[in-house]
PDB file of N, CA and C in Angstrom:
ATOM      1  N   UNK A   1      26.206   3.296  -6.790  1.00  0.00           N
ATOM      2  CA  UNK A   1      25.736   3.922  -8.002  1.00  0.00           C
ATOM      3  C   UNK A   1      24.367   3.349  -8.357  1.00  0.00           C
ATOM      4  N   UNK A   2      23.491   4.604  -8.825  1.00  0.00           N
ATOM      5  CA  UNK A   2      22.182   3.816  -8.859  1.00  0.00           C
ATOM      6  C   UNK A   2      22.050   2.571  -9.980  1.00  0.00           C
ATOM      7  N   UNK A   3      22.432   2.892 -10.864  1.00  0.00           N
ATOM      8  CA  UNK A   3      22.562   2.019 -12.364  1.00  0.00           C
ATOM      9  C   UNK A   3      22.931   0.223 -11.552  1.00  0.00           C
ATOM     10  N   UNK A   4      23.909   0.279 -10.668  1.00  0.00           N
ATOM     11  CA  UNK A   4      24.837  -0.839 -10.257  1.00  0.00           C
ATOM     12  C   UNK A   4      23.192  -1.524  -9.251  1.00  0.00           C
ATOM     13  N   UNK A   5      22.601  -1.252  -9.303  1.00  0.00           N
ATOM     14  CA  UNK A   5      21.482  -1.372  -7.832  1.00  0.00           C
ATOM     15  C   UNK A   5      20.754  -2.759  -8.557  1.00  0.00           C
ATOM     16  N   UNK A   6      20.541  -3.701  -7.182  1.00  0.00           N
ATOM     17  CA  UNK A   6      20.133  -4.609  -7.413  1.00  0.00           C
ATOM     18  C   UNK A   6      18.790  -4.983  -6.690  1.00  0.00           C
ATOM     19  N   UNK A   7      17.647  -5.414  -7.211  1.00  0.00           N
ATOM     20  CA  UNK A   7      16.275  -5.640  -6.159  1.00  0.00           C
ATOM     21  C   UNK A   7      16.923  -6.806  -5.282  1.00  0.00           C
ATOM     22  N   UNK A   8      16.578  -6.561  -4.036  1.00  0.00           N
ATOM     23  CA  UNK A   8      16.979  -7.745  -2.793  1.00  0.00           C
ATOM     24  C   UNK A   8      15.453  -7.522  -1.941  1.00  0.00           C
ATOM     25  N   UNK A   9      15.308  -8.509  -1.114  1.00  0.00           N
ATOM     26  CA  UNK A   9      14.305  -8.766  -0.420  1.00  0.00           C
ATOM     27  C   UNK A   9      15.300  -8.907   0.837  1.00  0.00           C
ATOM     28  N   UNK A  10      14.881  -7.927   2.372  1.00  0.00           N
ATOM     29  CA  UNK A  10      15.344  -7.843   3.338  1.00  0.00           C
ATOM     30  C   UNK A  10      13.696  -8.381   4.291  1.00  0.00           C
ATOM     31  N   UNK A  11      14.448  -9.550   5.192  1.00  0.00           N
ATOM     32  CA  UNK A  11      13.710 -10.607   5.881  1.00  0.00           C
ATOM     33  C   UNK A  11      13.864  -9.885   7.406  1.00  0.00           C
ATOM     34  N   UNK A  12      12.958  -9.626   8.024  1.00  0.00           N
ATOM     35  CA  UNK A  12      13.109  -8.738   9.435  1.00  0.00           C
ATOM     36  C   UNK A  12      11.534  -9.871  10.491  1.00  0.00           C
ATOM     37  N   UNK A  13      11.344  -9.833  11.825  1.00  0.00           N
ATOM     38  CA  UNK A  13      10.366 -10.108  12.243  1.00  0.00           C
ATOM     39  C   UNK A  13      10.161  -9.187  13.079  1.00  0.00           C
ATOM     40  N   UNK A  14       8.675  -9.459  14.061  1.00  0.00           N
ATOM     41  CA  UNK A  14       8.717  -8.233  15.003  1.00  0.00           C
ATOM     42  C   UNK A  14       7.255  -9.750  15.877  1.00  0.00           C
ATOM     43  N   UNK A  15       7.304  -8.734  16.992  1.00  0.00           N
ATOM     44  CA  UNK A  15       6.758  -9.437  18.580  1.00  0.00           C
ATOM     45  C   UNK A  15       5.345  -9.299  17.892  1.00  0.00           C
ATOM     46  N   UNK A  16       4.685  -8.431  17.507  1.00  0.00           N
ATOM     47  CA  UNK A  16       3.238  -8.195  17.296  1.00  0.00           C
ATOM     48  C   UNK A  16       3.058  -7.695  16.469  1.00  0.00           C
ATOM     49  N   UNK A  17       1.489  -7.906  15.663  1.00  0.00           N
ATOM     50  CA  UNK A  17       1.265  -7.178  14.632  1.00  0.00           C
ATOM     51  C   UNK A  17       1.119  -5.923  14.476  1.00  0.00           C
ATOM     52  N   UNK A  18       1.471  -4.825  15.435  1.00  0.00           N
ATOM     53  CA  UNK A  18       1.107  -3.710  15.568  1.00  0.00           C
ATOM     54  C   UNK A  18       2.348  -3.324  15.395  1.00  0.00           C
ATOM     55  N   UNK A  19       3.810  -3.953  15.487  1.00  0.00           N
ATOM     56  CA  UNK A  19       4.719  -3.214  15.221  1.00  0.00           C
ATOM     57  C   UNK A  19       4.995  -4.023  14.006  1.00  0.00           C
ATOM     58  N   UNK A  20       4.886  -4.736  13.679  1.00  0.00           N
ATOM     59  CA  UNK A  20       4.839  -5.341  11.872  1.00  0.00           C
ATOM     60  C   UNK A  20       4.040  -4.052  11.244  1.00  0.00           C
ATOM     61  N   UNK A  21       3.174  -3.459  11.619  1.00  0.00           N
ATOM     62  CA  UNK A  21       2.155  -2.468  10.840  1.00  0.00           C
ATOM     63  C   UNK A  21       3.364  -1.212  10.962  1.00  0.00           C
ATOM     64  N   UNK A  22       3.496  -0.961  12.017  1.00  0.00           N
ATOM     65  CA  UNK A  22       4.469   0.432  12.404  1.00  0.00           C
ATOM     66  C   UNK A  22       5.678   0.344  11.478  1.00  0.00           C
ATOM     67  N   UNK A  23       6.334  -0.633  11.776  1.00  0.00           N
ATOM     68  CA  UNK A  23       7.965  -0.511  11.349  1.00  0.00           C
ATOM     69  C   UNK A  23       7.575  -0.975   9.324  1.00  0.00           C
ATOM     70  N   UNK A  24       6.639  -1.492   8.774  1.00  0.00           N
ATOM     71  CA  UNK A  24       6.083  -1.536   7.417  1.00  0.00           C
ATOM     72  C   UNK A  24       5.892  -0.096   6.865  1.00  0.00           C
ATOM     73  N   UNK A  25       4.978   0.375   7.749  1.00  0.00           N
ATOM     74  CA  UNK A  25       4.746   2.115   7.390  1.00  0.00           C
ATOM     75  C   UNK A  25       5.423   2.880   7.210  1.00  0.00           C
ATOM     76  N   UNK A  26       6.438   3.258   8.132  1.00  0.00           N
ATOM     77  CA  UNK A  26       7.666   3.912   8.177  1.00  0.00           C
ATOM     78  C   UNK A  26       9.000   3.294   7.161  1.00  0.00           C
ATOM     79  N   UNK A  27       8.473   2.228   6.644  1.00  0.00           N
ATOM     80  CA  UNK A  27      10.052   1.776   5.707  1.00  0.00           C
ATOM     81  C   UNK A  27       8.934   2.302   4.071  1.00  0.00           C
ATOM     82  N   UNK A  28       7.670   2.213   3.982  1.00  0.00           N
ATOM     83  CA  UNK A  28       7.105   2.649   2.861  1.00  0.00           C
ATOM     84  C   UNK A  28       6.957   4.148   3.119  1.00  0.00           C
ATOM     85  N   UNK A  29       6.708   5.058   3.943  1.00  0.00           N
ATOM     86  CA  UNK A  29       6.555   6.236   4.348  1.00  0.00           C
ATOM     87  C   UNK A  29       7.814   6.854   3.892  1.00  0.00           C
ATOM     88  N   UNK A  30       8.866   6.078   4.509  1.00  0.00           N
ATOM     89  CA  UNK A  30      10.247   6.997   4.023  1.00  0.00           C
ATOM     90  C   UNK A  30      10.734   6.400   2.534  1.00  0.00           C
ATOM     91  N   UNK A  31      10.134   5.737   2.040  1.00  0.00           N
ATOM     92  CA  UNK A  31      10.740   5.356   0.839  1.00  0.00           C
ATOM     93  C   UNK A  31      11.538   4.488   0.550  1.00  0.00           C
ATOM     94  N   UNK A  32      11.656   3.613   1.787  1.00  0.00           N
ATOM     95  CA  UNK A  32      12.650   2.552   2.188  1.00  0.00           C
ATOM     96  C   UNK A  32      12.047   1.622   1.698  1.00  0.00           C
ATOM     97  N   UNK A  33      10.948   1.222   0.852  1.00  0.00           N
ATOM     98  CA  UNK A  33      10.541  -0.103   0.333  1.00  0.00           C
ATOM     99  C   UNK A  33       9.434   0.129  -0.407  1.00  0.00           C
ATOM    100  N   UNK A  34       9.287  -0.702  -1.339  1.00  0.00           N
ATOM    101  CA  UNK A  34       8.146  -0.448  -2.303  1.00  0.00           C
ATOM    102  C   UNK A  34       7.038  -0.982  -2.172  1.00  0.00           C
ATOM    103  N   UNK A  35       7.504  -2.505  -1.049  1.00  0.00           N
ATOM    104  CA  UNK A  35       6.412  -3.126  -1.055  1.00  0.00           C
ATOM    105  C   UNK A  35       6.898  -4.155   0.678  1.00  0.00           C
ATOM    106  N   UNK A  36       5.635  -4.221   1.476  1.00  0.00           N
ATOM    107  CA  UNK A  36       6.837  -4.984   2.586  1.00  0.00           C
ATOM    108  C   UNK A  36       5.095  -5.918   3.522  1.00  0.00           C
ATOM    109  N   UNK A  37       5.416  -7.029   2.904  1.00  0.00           N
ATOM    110  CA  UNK A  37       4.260  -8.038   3.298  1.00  0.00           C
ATOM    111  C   UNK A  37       4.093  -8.735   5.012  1.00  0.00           C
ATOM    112  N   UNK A  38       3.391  -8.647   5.258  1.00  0.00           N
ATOM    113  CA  UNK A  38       3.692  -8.950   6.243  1.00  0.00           C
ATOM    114  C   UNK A  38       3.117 -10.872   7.170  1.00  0.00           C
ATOM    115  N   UNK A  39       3.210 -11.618   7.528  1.00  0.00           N
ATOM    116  CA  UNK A  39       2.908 -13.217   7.757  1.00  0.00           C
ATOM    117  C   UNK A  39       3.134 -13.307   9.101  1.00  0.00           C
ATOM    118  N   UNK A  40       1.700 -13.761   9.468  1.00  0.00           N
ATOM    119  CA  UNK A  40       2.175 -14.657  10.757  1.00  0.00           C
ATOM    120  C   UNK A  40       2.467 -15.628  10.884  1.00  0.00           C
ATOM    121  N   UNK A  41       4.177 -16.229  11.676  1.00  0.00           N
ATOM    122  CA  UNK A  41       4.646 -17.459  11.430  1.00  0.00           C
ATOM    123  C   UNK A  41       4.745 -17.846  13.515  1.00  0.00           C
ATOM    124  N   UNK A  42       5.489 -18.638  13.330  1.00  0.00           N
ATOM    125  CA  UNK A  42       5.353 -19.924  14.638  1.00  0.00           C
ATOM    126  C   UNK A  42       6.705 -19.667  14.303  1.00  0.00           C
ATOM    127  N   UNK A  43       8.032 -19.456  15.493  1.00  0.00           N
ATOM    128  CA  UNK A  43       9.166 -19.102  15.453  1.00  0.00           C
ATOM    129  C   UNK A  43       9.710 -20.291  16.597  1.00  0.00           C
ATOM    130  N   UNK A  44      10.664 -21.238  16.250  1.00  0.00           N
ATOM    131  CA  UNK A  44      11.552 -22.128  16.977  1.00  0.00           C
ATOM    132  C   UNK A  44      13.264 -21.686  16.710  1.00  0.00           C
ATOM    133  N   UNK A  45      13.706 -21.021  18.058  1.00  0.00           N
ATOM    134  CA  UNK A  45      14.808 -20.402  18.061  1.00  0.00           C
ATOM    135  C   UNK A  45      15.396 -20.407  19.450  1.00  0.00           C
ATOM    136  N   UNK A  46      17.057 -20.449  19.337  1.00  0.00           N
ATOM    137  CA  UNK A  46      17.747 -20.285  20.569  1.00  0.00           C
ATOM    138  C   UNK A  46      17.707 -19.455  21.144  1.00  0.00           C
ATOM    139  N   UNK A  47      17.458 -18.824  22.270  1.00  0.00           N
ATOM    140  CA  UNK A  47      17.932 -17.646  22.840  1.00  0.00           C
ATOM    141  C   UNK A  47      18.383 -18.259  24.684  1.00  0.00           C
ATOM    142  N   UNK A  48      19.755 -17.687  24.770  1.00  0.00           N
ATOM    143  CA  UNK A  48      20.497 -17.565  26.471  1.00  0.00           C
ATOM    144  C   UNK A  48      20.030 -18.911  26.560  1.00  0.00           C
ATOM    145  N   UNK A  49      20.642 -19.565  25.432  1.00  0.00           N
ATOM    146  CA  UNK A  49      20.980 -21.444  25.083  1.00  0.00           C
ATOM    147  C   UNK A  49      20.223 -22.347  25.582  1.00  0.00           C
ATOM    148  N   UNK A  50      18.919 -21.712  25.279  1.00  0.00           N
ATOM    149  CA  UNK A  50      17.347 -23.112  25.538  1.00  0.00           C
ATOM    150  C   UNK A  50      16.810 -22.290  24.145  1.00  0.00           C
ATOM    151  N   UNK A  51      16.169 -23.696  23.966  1.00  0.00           N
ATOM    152  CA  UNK A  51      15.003 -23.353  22.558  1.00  0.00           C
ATOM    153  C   UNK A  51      14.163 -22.894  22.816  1.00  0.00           C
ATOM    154  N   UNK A  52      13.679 -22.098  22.328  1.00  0.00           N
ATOM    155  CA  UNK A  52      12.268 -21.109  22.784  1.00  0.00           C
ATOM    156  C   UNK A  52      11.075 -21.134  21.172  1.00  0.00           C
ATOM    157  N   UNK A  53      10.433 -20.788  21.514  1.00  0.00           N
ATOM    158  CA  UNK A  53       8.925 -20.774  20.851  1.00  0.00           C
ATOM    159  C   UNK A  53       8.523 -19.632  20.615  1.00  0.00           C
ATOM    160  N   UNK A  54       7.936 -19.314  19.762  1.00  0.00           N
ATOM    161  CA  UNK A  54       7.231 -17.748  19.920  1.00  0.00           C
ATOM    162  C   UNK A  54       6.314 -17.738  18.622  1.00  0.00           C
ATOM    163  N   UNK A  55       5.350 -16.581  19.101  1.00  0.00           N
ATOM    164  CA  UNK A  55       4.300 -16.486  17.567  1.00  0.00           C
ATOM    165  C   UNK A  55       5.007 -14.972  17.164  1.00  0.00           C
ATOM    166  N   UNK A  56       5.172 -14.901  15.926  1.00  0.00           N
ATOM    167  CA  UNK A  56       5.885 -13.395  15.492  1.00  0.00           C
ATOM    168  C   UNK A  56       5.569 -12.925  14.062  1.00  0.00           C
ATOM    169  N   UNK A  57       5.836 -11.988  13.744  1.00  0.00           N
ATOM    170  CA  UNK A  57       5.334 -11.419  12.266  1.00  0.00           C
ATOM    171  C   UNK A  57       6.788 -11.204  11.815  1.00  0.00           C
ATOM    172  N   UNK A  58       6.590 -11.854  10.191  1.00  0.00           N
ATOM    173  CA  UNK A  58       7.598 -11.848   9.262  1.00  0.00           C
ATOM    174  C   UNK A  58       7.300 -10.848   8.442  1.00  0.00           C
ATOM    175  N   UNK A  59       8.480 -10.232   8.235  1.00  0.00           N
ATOM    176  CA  UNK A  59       8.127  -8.527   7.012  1.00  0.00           C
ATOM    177  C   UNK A  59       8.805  -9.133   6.129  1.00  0.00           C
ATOM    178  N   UNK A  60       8.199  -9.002   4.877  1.00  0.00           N
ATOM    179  CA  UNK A  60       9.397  -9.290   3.680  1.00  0.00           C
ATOM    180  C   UNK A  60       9.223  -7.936   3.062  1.00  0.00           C
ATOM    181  N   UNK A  61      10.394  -7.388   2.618  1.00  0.00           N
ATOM    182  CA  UNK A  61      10.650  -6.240   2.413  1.00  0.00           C
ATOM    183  C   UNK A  61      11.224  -5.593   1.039  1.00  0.00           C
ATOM    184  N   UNK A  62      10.763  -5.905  -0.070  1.00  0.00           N
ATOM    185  CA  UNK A  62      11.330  -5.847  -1.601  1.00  0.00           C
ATOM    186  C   UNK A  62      11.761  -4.292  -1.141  1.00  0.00           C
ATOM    187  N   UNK A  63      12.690  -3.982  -1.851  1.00  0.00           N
ATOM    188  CA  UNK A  63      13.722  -2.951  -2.051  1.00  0.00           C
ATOM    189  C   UNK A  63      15.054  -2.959  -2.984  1.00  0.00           C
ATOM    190  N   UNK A  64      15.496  -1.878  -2.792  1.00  0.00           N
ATOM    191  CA  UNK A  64      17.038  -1.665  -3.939  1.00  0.00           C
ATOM    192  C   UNK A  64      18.201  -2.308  -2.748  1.00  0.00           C
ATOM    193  N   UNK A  65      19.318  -2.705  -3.697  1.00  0.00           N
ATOM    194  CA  UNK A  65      20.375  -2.108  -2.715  1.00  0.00           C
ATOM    195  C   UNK A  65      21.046  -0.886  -1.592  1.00  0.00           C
ATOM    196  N   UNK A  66      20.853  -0.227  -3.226  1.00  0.00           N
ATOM    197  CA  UNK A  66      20.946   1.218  -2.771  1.00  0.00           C
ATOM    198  C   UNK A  66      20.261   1.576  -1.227  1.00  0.00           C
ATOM    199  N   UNK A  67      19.282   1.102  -1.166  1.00  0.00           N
ATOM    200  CA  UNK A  67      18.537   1.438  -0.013  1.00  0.00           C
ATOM    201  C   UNK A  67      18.957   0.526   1.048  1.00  0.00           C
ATOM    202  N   UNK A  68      19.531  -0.602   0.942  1.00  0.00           N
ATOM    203  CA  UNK A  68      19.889  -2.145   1.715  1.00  0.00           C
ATOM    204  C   UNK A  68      20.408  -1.240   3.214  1.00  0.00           C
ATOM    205  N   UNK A  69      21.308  -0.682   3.165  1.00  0.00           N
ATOM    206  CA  UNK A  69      21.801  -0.197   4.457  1.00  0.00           C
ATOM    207  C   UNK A  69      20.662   0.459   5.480  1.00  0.00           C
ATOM    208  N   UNK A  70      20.040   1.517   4.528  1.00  0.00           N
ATOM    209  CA  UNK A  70      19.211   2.310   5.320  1.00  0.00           C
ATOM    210  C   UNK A  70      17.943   1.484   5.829  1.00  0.00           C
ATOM    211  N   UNK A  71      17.629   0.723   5.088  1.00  0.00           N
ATOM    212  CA  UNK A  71      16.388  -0.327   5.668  1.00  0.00           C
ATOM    213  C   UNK A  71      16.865  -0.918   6.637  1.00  0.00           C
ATOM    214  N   UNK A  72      18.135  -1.587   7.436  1.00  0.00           N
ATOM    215  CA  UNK A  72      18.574  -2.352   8.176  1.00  0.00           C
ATOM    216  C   UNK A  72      18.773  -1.272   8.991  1.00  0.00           C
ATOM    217  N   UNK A  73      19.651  -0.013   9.024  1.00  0.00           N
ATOM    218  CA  UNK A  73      19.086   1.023  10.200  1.00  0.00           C
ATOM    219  C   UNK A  73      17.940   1.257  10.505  1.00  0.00           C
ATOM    220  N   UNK A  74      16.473   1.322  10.297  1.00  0.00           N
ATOM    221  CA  UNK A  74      15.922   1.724  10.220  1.00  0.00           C
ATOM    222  C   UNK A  74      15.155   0.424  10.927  1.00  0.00           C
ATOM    223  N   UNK A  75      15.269  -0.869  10.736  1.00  0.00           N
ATOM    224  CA  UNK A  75      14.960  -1.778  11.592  1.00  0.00           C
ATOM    225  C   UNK A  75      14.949  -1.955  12.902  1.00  0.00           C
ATOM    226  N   UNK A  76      17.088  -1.501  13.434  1.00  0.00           N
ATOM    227  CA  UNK A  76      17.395  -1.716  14.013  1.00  0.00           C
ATOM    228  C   UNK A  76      16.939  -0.654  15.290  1.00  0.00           C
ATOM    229  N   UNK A  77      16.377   1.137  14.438  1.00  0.00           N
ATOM    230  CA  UNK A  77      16.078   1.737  15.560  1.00  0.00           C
ATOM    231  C   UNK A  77      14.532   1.419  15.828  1.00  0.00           C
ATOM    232  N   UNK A  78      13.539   0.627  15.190  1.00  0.00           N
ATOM    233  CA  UNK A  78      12.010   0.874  15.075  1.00  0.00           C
ATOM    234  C   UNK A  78      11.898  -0.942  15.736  1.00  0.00           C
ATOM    235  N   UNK A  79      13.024  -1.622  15.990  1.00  0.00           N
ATOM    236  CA  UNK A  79      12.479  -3.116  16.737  1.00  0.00           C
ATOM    237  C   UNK A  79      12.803  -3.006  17.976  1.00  0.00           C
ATOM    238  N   UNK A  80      11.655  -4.034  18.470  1.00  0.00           N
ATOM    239  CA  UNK A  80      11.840  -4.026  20.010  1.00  0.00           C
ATOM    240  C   UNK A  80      12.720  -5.365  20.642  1.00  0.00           C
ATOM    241  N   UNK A  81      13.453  -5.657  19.634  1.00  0.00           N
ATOM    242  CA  UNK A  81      13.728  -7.189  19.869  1.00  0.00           C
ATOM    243  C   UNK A  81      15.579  -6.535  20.166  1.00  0.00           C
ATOM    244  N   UNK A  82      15.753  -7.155  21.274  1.00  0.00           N
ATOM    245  CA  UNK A  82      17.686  -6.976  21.503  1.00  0.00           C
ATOM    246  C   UNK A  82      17.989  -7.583  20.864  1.00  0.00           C
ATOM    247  N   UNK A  83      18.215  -8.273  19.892  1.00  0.00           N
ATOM    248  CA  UNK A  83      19.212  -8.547  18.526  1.00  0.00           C
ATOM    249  C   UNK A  83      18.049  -8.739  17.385  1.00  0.00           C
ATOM    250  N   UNK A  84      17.665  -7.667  16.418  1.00  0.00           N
ATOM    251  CA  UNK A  84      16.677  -7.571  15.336  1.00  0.00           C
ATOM    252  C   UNK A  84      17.619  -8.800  14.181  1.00  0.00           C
ATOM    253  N   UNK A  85      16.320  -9.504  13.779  1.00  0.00           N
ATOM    254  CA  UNK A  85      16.509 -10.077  12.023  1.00  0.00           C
ATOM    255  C   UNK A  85      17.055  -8.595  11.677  1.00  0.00           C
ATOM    256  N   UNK A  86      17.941  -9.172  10.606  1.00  0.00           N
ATOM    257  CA  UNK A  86      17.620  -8.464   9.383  1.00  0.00           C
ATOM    258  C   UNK A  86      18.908  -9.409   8.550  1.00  0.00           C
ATOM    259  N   UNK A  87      18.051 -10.463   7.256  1.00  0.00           N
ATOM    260  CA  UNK A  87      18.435 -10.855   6.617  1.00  0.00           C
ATOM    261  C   UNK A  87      18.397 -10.287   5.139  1.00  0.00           C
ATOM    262  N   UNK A  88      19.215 -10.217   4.573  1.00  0.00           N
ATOM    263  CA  UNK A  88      19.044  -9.512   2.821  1.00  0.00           C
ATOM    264  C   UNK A  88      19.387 -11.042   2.065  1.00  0.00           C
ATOM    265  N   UNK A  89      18.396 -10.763   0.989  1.00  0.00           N
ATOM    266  CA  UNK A  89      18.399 -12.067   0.024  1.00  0.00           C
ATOM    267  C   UNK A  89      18.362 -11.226  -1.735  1.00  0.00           C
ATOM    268  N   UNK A  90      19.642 -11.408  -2.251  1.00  0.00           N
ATOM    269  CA  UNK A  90      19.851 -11.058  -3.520  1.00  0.00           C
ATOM    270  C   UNK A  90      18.606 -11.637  -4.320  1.00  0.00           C
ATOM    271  N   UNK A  91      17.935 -10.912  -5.111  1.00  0.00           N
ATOM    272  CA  UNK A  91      16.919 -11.490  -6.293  1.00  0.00           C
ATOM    273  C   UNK A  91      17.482 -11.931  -7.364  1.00  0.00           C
ATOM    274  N   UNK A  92      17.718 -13.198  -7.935  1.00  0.00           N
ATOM    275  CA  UNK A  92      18.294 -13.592  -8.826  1.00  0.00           C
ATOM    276  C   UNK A  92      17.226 -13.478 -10.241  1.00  0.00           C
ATOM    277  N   UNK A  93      15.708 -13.103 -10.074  1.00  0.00           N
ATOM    278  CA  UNK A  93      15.637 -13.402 -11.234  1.00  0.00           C
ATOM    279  C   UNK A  93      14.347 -12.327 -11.058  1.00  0.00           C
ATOM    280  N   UNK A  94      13.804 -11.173 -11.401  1.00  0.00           N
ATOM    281  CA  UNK A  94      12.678 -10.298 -11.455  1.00  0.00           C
ATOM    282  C   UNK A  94      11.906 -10.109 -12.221  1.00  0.00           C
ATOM    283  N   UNK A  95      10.807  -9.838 -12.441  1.00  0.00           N
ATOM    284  CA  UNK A  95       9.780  -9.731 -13.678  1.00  0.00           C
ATOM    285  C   UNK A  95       9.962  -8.302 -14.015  1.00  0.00           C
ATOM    286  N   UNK A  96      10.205  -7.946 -15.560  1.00  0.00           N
ATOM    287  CA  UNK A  96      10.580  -6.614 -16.049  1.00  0.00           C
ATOM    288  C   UNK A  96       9.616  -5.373 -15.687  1.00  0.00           C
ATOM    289  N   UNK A  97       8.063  -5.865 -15.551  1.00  0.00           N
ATOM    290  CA  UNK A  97       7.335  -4.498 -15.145  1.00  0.00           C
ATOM    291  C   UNK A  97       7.688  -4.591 -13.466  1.00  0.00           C
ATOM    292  N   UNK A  98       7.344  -5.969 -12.834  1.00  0.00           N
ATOM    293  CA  UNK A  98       7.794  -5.565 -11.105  1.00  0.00           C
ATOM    294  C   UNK A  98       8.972  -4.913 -10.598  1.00  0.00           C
ATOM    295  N   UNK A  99      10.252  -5.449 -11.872  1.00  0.00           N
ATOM    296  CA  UNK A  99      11.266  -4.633 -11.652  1.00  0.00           C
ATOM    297  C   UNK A  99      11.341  -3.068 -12.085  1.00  0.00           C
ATOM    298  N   UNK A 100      10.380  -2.545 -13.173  1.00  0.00           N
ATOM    299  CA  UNK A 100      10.504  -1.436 -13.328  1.00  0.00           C
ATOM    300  C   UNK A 100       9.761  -0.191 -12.224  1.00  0.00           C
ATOM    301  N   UNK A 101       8.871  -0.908 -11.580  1.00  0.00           N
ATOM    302  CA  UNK A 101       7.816  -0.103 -10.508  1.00  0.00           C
ATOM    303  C   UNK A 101       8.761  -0.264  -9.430  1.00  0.00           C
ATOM    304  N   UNK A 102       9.225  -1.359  -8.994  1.00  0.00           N
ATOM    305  CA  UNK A 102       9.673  -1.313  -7.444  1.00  0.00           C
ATOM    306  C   UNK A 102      11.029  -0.046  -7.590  1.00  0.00           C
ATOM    307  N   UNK A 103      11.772   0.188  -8.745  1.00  0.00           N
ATOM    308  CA  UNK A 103      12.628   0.941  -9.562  1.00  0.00           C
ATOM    309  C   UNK A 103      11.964   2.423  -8.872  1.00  0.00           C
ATOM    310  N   UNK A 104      10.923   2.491 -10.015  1.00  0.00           N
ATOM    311  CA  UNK A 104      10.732   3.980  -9.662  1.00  0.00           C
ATOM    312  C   UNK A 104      10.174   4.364  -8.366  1.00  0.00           C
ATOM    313  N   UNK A 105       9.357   3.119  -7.364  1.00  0.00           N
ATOM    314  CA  UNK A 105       9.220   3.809  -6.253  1.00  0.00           C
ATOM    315  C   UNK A 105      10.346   4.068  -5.245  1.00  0.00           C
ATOM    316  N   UNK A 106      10.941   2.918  -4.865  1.00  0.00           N
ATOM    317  CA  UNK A 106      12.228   3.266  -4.254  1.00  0.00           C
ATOM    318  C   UNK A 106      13.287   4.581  -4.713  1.00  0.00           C
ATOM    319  N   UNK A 107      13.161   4.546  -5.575  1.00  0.00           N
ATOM    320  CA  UNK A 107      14.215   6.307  -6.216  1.00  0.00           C
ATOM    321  C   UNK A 107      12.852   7.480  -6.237  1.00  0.00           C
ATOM    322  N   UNK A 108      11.718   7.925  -6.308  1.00  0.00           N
ATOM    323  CA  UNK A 108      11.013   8.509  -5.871  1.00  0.00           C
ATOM    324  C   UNK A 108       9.462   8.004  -5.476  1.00  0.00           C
ATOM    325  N   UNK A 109       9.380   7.826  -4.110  1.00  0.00           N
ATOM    326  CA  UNK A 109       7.949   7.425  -3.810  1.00  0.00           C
ATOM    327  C   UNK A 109       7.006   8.038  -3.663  1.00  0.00           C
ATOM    328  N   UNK A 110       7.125   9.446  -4.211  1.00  0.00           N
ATOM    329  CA  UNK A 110       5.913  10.251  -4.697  1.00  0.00           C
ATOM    330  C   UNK A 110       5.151   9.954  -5.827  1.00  0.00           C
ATOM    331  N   UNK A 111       6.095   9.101  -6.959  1.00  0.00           N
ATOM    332  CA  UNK A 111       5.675   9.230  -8.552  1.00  0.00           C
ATOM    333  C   UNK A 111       4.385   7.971  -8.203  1.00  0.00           C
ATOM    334  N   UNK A 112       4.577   7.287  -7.374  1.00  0.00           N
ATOM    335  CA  UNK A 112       2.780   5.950  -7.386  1.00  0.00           C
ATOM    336  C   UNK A 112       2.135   6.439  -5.802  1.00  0.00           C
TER     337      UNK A 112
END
């Protein structure tokens, strides 16, 4: 229910900045996010049980709940990575105008 909808920030990475740009576009294009930043970080992680290294782009991804599912599909078909991030982090505390804009773009992203 929209009323019940909570702002969460969904945490995703990607191999290069060109698909940090792509898979950003397409989650603001379809209305899947209001706002989705993007950072280059230095990544220390397991993979096929040796530690590995990597340079990668972090999306942070402000959005509704409501939308929480469809942003994590929408990851999962637009990454090139065989097991995609996708972490969701409840917002415990929002600023009333950021919460009222990220509001109306996510429920129509024509109105900004």
């Amino acid at each position: 229910m929209m009323g019940d909808s909570r702002v969460i920030v969904v945490l995703t990475t990607t191999a290069t900045e060109a698909d940090a740009s792509r898979v950003s576009r397409v989650l603001i294009d379809e209305g899947l996010a209001a706002c989705v930043q993007r950072v280059p970080i230095s990544s220390t992680y397991v993979w096929d049980g040796r530690a590995e290294e990597a340079k990668e782009h972090l999306l942070i991804v402000k959005t509704l709940s409501e939308r929480g599912a469809e942003v994590d599909k929408r990851i999962h078909e637009l990454s090139t990575y065989d097991v995609p991030e996708v972490v969701t982090l409840e917002a415990t505390s929002v600023g009333a105008a950021y919460d009222a804009w990220l509001r109306s773009v996510c429920r129509d992203p024509r109105r900004h």
